[in-house]
Protein backbone atom coordinates (compact mmCIF):
# COMPACT_ATOMS: atom_id res chain seq x y z
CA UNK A 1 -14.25 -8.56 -16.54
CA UNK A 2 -14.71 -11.57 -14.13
CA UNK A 3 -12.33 -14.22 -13.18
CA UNK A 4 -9.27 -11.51 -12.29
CA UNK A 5 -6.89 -11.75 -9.44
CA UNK A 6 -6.92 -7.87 -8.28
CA UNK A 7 -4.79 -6.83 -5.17
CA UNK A 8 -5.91 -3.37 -3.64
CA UNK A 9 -3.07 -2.52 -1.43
CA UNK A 10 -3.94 0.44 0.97
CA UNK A 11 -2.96 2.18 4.04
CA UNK A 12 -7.09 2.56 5.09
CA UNK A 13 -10.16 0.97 3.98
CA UNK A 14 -13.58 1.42 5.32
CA UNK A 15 -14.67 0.70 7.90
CA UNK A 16 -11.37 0.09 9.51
CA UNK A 17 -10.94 3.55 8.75
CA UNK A 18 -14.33 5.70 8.90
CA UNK A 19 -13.49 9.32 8.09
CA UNK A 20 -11.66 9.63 4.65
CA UNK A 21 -12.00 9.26 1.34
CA UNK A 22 -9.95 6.91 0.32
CA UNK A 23 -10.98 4.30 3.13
CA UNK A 24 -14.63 5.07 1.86
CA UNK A 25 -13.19 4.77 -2.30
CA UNK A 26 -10.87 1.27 -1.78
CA UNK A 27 -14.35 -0.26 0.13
CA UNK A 28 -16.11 0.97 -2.92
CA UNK A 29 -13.45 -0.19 -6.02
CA UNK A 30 -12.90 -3.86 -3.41
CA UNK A 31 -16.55 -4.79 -3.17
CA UNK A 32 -17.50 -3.31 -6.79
CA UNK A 33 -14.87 -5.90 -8.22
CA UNK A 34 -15.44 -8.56 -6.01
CA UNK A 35 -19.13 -8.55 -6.81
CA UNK A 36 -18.65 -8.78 -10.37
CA UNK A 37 -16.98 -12.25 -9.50
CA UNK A 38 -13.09 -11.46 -9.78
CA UNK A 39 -10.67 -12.51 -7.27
CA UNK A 40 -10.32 -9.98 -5.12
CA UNK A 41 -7.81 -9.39 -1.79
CA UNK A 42 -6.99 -6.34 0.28
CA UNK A 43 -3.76 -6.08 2.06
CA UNK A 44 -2.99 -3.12 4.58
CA UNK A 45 -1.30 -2.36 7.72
CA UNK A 46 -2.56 -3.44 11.02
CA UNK A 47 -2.73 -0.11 12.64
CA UNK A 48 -2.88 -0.04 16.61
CA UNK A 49 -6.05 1.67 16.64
CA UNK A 50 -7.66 -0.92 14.39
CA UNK A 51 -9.46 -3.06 17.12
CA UNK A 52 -8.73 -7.13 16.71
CA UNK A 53 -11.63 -7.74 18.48
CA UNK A 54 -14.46 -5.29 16.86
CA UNK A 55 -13.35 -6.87 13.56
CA UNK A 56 -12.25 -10.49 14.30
CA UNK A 57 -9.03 -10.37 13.19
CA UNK A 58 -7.13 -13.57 13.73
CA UNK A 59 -3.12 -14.82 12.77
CA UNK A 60 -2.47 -16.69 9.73
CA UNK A 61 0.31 -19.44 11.38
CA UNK A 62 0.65 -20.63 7.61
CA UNK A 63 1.84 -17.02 6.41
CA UNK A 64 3.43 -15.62 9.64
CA UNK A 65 6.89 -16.68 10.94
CA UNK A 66 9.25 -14.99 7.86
CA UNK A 67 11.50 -12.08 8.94
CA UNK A 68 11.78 -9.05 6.53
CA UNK A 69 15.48 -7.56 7.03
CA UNK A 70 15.37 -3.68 7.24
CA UNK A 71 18.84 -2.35 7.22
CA UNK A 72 20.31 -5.55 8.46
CA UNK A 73 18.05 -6.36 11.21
CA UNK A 74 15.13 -9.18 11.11
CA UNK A 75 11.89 -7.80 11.77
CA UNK A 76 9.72 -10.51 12.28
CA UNK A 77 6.26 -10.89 10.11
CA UNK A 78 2.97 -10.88 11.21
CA UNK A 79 -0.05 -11.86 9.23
CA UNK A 80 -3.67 -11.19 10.25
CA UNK A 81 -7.24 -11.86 8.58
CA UNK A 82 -10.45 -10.86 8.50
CA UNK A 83 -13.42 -10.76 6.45
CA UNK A 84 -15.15 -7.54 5.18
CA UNK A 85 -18.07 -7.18 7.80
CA UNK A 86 -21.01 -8.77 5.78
CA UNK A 87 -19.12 -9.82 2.89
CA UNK A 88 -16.50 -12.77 1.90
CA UNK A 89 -13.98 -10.51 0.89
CA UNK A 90 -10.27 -11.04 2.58
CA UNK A 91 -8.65 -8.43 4.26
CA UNK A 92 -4.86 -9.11 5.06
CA UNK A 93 -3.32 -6.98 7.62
CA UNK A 94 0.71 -6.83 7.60
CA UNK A 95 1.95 -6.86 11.45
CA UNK A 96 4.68 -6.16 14.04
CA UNK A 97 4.89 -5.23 17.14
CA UNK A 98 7.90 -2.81 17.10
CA UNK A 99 5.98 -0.51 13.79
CA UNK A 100 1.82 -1.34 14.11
CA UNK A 101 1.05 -1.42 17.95
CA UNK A 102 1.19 2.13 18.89
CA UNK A 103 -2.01 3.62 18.63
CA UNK A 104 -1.98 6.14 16.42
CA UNK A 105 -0.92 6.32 12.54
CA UNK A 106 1.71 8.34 11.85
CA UNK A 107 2.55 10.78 14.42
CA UNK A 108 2.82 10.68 18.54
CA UNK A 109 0.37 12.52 21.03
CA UNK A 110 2.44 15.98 19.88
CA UNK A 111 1.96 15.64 16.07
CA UNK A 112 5.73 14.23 15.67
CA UNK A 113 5.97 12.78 13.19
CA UNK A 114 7.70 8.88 14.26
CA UNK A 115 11.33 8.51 13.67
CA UNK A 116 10.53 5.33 12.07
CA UNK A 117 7.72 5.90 9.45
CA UNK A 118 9.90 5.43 6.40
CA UNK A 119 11.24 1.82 8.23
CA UNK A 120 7.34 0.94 8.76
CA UNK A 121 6.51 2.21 5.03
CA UNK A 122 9.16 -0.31 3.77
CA UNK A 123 8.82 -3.19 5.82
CA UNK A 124 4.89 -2.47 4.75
CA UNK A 125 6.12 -2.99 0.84
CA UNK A 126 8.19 -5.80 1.21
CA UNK A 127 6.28 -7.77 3.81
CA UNK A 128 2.83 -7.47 1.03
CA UNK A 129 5.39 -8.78 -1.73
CA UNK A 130 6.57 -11.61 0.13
CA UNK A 131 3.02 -12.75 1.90
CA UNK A 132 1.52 -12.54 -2.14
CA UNK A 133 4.58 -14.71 -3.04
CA UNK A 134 3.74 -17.40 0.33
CA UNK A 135 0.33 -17.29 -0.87
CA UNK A 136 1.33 -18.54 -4.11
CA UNK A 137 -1.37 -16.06 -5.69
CA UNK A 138 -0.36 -13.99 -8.66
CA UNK A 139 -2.57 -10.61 -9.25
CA UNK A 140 -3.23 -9.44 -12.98
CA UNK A 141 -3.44 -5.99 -11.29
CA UNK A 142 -2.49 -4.68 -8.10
CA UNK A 143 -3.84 -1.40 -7.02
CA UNK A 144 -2.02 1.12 -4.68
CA UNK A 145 -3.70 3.52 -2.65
CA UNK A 146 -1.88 5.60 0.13
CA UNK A 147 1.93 6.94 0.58
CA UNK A 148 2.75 3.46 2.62
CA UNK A 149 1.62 1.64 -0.13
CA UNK A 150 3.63 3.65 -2.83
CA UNK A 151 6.84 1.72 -2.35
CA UNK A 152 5.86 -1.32 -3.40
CA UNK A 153 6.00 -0.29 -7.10
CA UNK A 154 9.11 0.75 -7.07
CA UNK A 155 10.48 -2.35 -5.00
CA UNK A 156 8.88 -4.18 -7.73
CA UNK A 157 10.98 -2.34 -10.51
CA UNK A 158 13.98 -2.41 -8.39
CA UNK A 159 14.89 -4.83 -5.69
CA UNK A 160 12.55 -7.51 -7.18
CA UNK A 161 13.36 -6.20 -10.63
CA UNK A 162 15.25 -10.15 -11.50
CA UNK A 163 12.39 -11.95 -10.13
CA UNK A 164 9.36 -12.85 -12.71
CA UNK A 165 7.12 -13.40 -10.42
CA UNK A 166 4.88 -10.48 -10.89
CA UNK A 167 6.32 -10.17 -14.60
CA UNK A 168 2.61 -9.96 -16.12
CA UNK A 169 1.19 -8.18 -13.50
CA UNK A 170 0.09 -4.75 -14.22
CA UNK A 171 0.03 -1.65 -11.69
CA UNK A 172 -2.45 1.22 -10.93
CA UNK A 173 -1.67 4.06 -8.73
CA UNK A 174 -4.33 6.06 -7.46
CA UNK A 175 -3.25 9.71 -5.97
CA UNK A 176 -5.16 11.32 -3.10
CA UNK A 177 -4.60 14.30 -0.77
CA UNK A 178 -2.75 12.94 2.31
CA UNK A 179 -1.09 15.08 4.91
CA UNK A 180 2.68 15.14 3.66
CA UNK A 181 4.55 13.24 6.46
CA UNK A 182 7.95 14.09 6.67
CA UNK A 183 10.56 11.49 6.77
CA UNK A 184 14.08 10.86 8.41
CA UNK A 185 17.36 9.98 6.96
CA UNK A 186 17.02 6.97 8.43
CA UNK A 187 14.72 5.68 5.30
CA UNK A 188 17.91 6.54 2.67
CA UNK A 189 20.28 4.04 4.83
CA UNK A 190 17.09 1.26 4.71
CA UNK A 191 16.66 1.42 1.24
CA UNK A 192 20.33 2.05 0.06
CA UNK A 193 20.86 -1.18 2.00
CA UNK A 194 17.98 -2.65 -0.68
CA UNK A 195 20.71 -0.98 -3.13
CA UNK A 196 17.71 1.35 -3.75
CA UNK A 197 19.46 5.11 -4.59
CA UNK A 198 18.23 6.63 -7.58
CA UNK A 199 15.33 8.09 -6.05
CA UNK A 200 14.19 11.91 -5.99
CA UNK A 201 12.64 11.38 -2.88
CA UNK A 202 15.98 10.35 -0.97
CA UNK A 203 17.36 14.29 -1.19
CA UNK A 204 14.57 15.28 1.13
CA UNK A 205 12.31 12.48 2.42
CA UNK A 206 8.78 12.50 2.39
CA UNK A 207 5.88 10.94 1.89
CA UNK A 208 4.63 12.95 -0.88
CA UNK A 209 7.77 12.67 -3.05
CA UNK A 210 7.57 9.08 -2.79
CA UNK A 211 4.03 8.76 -4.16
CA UNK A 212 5.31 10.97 -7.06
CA UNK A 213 8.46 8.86 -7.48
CA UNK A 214 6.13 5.83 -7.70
CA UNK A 215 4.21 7.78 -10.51
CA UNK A 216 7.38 6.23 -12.87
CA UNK A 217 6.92 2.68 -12.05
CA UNK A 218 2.72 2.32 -12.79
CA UNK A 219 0.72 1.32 -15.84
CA UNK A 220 -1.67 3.64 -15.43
CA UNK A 221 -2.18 6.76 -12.78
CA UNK A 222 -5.51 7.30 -11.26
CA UNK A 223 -6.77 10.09 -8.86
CA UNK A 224 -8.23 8.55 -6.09
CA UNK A 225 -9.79 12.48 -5.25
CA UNK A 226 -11.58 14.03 -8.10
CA UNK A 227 -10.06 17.66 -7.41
CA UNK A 228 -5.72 17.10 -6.40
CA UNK A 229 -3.77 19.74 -4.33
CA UNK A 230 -0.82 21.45 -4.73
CA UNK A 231 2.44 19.60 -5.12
CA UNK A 232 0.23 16.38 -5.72
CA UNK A 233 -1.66 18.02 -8.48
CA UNK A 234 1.74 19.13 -10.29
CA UNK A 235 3.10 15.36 -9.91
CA UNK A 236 0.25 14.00 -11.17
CA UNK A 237 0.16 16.17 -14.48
CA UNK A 238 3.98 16.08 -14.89
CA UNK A 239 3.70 12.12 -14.72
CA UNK A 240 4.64 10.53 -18.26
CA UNK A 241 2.93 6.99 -17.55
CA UNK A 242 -0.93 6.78 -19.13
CA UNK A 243 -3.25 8.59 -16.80
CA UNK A 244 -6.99 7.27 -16.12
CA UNK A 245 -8.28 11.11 -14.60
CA UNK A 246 -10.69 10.26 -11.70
CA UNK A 247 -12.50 7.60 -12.19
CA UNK A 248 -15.80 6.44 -10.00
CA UNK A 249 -15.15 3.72 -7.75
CA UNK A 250 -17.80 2.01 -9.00
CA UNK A 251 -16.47 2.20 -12.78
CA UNK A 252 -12.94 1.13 -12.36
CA UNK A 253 -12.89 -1.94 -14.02
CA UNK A 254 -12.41 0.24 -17.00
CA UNK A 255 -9.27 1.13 -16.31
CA UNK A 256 -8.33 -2.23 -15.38
């Protein structure tokens, strides 16, 4: 299936991420569909620990400069690029100084998790929306991997629900088992102020509930590890949207 525009949207990817399976899978499912001559762009976080320097990461002027408002205040917009060591494949990395720079993921030197992970998650979503919009690129498919990425379908469905943008573009999900994170109240006042309510995952904030409350807004469910856990596992099977089982990296395009 050549000639498609396919957005992987992930929280790692290999080798910006070494040790996991999912930055090892999204490398894999990236470079498989790239190869076979689609159109093919990754967009992910720029992580503090992610060195600039060891990868070649460089601003984008063009795309930088926009604000994203989370809960009223302007967070300004930071885009980065770099190719896939070895390959012409893009890799966008969404940026700010106030949620990326520290140097660790998701929790501080005591395994706290940050106060502000559900802010970061969301200004994550929107600020991939908006850079695809700037870029005037439309995907046929856009592929989530990763709790960050997870609430970017349901902005889609909801807050960006009126504009057609993305009206033919299909989503897959792919589940994995990530460490839950556990999330503040903070995240229910930043996405009620997106008029975002109706959410399971706003009784008790985490960032498993919000991959499962994603599960509603897909085309088609994946799981990104062959063998799911627990709570994941149950969401996954209790999910009324087609499901794909796991699926080899390298055979994907047949569930796109």
């Amino acid at each position: 299936m050549p000639n498609q525009k396919i957005l992987y949207v992930t929280t790692e990817m290999y080798p910006y991420q070494e040790e996991s399976s999912m930055a090892a899978t999204v490398n894999r499912m990236a470079l498989k569909m790239h190869h076979e001559g689609n159109d093919v762009r990754v967009f992910m976080p720029r992580f503090g620990l992610i060195s600039e320097r060891k990868f070649q990461l460089h601003e984008v002027i063009r795309l930088s400069g926009m604000n994203i408002i989370i809960n009223d205040l302007d967070q300004p917009l930071i885009i980065k690029v770099a190719s896939l060591p070895g390959e012409r494949l893009q890799v966008y990395f969404i940026d700010n100084e106030e949620y990326f720079k520290r140097k660790s993921y998701y929790t501080d030197e005591e395994g706290k998790g940050f106060e502000d992970n559900g802010e970061r998650a969301v200004f994550f979503a929107r600020g991939v929306i908006e850079t695809i919009k700037k870029l005037n690129w439309v995907p046929d498919v856009i592929h989530i991997n990763g709790w960050m990425s997870s609430l970017i379908p349901i902005y889609l469905k909801t807050f960006y629900k009126n504009d057609y943008y993305f009206k033919n573009t299909k989503i897959v999900i792919s589940v994995y088992n990530e460490e839950n994170v556990q999330l503040t109240d903070t995240v229910k006042e930043v996405l009620q102020f997106d008029n975002i309510s109706d959410l399971k995952s706003l009784e008790s904030p985490n960032s498993e509930q919000f991959v499962t409350d994603s599960l509603d807004f897909a085309d088609v469910v994946v799981k990104g590890d062959e063998f799911l856990e627990g709570n994941i596992d149950q969401s996954y099977e209790k999910a009324k949207v087609q499901k794909a089982d796991y699926v080899e990296p390298d055979a994907i395009e047949k569930v796109y």
